[in-house]
Protein backbone atom coordinates (compact mmCIF):
# COMPACT_ATOMS: atom_id res chain seq x y z
CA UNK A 1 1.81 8.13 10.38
CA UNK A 2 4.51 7.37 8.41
CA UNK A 3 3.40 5.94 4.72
CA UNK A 4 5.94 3.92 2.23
CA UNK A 5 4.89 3.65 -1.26
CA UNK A 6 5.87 1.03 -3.24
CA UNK A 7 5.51 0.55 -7.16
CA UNK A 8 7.61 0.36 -10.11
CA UNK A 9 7.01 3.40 -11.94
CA UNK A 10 8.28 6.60 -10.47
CA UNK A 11 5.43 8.43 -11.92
CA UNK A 12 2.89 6.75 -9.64
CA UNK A 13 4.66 7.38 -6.84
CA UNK A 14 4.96 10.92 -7.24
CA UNK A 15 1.10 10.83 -7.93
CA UNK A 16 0.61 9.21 -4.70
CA UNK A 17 2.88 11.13 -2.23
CA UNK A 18 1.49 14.60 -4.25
CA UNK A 19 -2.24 13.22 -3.13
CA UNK A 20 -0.98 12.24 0.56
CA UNK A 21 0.29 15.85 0.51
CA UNK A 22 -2.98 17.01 -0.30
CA UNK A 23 -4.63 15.25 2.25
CA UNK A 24 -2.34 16.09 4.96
CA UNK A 25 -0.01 13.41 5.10
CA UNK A 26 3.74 14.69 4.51
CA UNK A 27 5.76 11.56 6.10
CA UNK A 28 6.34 9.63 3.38
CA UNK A 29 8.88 7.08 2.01
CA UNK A 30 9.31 5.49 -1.30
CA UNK A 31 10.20 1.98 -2.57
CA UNK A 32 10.68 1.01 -6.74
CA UNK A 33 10.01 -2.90 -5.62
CA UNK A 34 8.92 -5.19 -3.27
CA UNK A 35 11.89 -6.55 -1.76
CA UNK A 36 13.27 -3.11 -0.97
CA UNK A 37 9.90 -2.01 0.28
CA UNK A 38 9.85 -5.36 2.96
CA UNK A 39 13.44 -4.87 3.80
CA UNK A 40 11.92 -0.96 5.05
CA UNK A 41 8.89 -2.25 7.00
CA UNK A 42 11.02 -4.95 8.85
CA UNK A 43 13.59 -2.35 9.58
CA UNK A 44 10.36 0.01 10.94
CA UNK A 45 10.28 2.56 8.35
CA UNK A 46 6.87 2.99 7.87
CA UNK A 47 3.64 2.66 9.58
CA UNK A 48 1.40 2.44 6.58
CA UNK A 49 1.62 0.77 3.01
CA UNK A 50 0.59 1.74 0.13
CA UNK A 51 1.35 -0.90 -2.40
CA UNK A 52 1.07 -1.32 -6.32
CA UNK A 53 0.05 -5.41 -7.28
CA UNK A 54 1.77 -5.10 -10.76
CA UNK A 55 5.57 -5.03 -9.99
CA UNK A 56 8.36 -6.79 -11.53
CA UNK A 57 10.28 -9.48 -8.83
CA UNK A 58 8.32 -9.30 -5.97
CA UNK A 59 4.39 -8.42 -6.61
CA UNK A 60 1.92 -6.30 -4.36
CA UNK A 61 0.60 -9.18 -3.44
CA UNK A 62 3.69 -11.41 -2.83
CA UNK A 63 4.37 -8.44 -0.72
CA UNK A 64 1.56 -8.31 1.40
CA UNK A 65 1.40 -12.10 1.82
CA UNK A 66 5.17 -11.61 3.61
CA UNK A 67 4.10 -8.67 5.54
CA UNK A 68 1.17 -10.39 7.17
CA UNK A 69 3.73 -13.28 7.57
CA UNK A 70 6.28 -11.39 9.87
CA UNK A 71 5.55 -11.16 13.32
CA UNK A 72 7.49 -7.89 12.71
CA UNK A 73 4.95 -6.20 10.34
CA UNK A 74 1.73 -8.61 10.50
CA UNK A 75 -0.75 -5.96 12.00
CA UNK A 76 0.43 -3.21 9.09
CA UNK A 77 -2.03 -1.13 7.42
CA UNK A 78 -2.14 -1.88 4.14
CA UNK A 79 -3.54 -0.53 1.09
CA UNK A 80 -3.60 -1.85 -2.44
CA UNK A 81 -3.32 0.63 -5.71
CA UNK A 82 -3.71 -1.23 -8.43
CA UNK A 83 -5.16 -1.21 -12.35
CA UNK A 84 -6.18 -4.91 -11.19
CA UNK A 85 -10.42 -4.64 -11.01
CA UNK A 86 -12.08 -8.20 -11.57
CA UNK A 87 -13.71 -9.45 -8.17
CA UNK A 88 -11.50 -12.38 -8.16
CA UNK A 89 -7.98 -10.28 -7.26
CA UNK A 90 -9.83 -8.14 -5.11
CA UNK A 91 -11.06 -11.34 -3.28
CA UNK A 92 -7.42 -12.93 -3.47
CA UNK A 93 -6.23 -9.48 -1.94
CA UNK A 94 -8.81 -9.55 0.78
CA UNK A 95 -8.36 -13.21 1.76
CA UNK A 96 -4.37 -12.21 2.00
CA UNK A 97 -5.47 -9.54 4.32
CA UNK A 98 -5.44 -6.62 2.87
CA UNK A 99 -7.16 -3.54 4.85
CA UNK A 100 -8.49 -1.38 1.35
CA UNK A 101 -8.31 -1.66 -2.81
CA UNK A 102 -8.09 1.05 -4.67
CA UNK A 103 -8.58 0.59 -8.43
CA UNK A 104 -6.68 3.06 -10.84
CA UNK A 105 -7.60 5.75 -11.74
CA UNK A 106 -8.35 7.21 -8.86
CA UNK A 107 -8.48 10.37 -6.86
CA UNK A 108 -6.86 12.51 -3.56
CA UNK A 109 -10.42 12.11 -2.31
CA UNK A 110 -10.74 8.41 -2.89
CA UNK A 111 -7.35 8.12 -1.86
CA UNK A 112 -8.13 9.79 1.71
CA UNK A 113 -11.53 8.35 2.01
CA UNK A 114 -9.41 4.68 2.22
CA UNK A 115 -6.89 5.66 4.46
CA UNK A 116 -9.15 7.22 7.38
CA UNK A 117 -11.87 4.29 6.72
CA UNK A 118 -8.27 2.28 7.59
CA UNK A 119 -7.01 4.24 10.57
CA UNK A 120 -10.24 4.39 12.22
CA UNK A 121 -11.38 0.83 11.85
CA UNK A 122 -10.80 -1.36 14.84
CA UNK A 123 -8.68 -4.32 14.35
């Protein structure tokens, strides 16, 4: 599985990849914004997202919205990393069609616990 993470601040990302490395995952491509990160999954770069909601242009969600869009990338994995915790985005996420939320902070553990609760869920 090949994961692309996508948000703004290069710090995050390195958090993110450093806890995919932890939990065995060491395929992993990065995006600073949305419309470089949909440009990647069109192209088939990655096989999993990983997504911020807070990003400048093109947001998480925007994001997700044109991945489930595209014929191309509609059955994606994708997970949401976000600081954004009232029931109301996590609903807006879900009814986009998000597969898993993770609110920040968070850790490896959580991290992993998402990802194989996505893998192993049937469509």
């Amino acid at each position: 599985t090949r994961f692309l993470v996508v948000d703004d601040f290069p710090t995050m990302r390195r958090i993110i990849r450093l806890f995919l490395c932890d939990c065995g995952y060491t395929d992993i491509v990065e995006a600073a914004e949305g419309q470089a990160a949909l440009a990647m999954l069109i192209a088939g770069e990655a096989d999993f997202l990983i997504t911020d909601w807070n990003m400048p242009g093109m947001s998480g969600l925007e994001l997700l919205l044109e991945v489930r869009a595209n014929p191309a990338t509609r059955n994606l994995p994708v997970l949401m990393v976000t600081a954004e915790a009232k029931h109301e985005r996590i609903e807006e996420a879900t009814q986009a069609g998000v597969n898993g939320y993770v609110v920040k902070p968070f850790t490896a553990q959580i991290l992993k616990q998402k990802i194989d609760e996505i893998l192993t869920s049937p469509e």
